[in-house]
C-alpha atoms as a PDB file:
ATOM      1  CA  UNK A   1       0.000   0.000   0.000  1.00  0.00           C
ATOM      2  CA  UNK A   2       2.824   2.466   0.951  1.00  0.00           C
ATOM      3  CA  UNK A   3       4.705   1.627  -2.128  1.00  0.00           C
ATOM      4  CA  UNK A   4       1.515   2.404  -4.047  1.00  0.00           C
ATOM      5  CA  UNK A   5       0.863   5.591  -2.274  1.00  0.00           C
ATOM      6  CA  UNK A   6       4.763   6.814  -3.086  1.00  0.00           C
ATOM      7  CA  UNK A   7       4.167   6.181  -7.001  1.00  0.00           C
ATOM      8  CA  UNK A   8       1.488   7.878  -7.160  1.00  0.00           C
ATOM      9  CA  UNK A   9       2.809  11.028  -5.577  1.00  0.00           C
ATOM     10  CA  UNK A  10       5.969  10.866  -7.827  1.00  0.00           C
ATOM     11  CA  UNK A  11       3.354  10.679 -10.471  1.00  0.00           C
ATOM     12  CA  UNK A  12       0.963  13.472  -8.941  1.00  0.00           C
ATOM     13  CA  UNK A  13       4.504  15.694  -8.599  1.00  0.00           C
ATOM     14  CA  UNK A  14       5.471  14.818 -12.384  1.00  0.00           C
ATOM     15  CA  UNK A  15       2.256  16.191 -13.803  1.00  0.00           C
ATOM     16  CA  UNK A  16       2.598  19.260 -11.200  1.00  0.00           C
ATOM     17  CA  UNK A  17       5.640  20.648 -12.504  1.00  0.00           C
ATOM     18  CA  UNK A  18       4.637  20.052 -16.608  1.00  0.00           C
ATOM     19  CA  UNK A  19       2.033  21.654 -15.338  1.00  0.00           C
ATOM     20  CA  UNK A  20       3.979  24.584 -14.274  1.00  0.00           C
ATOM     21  CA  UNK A  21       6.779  24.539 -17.219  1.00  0.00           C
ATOM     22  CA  UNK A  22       3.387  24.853 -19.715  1.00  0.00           C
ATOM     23  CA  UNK A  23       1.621  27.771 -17.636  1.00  0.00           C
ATOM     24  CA  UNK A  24       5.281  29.503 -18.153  1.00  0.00           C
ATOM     25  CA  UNK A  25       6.047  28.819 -22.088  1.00  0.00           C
ATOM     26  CA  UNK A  26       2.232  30.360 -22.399  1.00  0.00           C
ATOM     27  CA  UNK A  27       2.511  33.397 -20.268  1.00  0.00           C
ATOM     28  CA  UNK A  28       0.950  36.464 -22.149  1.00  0.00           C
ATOM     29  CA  UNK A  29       3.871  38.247 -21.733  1.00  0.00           C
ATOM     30  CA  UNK A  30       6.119  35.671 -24.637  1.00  0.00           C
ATOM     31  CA  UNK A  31       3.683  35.817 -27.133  1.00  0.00           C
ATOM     32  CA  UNK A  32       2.661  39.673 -26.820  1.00  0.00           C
ATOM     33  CA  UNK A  33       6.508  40.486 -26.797  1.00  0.00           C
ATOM     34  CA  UNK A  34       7.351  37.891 -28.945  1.00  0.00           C
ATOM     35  CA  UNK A  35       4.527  39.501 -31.975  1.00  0.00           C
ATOM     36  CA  UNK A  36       5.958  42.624 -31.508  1.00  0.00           C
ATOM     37  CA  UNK A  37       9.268  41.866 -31.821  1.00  0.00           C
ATOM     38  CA  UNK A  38       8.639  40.154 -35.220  1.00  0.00           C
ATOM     39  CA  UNK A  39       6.224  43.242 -36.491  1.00  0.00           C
ATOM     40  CA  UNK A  40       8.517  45.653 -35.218  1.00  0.00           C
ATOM     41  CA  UNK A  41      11.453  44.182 -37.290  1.00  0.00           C
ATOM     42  CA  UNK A  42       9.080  43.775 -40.200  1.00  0.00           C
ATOM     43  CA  UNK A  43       7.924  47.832 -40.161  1.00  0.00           C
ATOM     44  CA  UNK A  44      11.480  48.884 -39.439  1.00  0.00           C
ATOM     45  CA  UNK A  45      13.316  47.141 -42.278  1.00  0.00           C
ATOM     46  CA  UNK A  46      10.238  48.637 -44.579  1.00  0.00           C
ATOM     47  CA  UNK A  47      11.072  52.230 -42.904  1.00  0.00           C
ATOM     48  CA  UNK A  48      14.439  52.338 -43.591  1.00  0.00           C
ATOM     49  CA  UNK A  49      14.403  53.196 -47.031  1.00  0.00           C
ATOM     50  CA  UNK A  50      10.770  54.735 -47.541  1.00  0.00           C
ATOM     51  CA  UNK A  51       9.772  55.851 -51.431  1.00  0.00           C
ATOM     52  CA  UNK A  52       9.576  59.413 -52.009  1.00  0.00           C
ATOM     53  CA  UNK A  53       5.353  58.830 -52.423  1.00  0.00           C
ATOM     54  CA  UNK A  54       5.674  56.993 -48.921  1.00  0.00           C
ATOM     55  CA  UNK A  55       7.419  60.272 -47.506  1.00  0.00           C
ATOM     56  CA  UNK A  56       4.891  62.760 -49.408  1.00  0.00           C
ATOM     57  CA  UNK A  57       2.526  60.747 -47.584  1.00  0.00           C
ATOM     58  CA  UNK A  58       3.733  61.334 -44.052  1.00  0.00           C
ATOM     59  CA  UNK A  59       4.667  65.176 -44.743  1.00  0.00           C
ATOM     60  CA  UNK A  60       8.182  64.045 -44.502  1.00  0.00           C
ATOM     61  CA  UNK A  61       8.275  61.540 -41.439  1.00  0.00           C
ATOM     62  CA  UNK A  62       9.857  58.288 -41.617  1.00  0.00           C
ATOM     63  CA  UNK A  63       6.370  57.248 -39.524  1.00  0.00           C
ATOM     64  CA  UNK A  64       7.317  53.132 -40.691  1.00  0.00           C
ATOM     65  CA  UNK A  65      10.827  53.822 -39.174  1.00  0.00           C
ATOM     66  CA  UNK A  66       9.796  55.187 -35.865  1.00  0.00           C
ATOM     67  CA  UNK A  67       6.258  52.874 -35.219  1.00  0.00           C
ATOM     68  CA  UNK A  68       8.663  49.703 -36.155  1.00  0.00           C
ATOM     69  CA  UNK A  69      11.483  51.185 -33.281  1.00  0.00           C
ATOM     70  CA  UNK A  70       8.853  51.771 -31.137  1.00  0.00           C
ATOM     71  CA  UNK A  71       7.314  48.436 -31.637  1.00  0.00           C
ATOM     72  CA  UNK A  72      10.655  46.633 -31.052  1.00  0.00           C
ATOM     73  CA  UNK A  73      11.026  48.811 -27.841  1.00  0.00           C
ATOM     74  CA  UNK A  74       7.813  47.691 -26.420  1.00  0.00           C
ATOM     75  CA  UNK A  75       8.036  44.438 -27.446  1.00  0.00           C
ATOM     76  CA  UNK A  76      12.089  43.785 -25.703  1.00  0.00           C
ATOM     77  CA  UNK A  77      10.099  45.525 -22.892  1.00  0.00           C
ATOM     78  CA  UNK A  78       7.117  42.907 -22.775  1.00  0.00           C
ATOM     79  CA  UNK A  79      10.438  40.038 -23.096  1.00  0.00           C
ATOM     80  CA  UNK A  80      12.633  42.011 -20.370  1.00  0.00           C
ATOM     81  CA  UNK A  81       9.519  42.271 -18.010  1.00  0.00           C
ATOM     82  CA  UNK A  82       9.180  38.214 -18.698  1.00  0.00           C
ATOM     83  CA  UNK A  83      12.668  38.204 -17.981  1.00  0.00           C
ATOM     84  CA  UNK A  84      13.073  40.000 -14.806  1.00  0.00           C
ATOM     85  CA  UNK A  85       9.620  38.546 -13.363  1.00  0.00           C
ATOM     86  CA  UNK A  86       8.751  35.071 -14.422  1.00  0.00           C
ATOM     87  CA  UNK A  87       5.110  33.747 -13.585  1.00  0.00           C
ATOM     88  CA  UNK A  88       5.076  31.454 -10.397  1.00  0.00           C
ATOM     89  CA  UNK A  89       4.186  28.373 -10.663  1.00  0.00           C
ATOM     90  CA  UNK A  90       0.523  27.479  -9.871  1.00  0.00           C
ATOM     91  CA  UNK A  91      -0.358  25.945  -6.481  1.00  0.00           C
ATOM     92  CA  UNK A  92      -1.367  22.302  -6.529  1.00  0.00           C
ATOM     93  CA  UNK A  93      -5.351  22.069  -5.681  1.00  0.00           C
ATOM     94  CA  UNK A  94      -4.975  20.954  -1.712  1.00  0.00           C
ATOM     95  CA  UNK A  95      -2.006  23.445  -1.102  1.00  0.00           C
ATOM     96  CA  UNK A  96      -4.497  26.506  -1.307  1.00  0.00           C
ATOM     97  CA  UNK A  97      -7.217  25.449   0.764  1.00  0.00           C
ATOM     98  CA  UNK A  98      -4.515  23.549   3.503  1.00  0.00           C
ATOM     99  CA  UNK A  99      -5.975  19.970   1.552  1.00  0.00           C
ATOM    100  CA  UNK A 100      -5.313  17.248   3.884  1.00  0.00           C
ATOM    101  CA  UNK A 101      -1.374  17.894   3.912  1.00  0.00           C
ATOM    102  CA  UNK A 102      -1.749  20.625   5.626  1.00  0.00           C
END
């Protein structure tokens, strides 16, 4: 019975922490920075050499240049943030409520 009892808790523990490592590698945070990142690489290599119809356009502001930079600055933000403060984990079910371990 004991030996039972100790598999399944190495079992219980396994799926707790894949758990954990898949609430992480979805956090908002990766993906949001992650888009603009890509977009913001995307509008800046299209901004660095505008056409003159592009320019007439935007009475003479690179706009493409400086919306991709900004995009790229928000978006190393959004990945520094993940960086600096990663999500915790989440608390098993019975650890919340002091479950019978308690």
């Amino acid at each position: 019975m004991s030996e039972f009892r100790n598999e399944l808790h190495k079992e219980v523990s396994e799926l707790e922490r894949k758990s954990a490592t898949a609430a992480r590698l979805f956090d908002i945070r990766r993906i949001i920075g992650g888009l603009f990142v890509i977009y913001g690489v995307i509008v800046t290599l299209a901004g660095i050499n505008p056409s003159d119809a592009d320019l007439k356009k935007a009475e003479g502001v690179h706009i493409n240049l400086w919306t991709g930079l900004a995009m790229l600055v928000l978006g190393l933000f959004f990945l520094l943030w993940l960086k600096l403060r990663p999500a915790p984990a989440p608390a098993p079910d019975g650890a919340a409520d002091g479950g019978p371990d308690a």
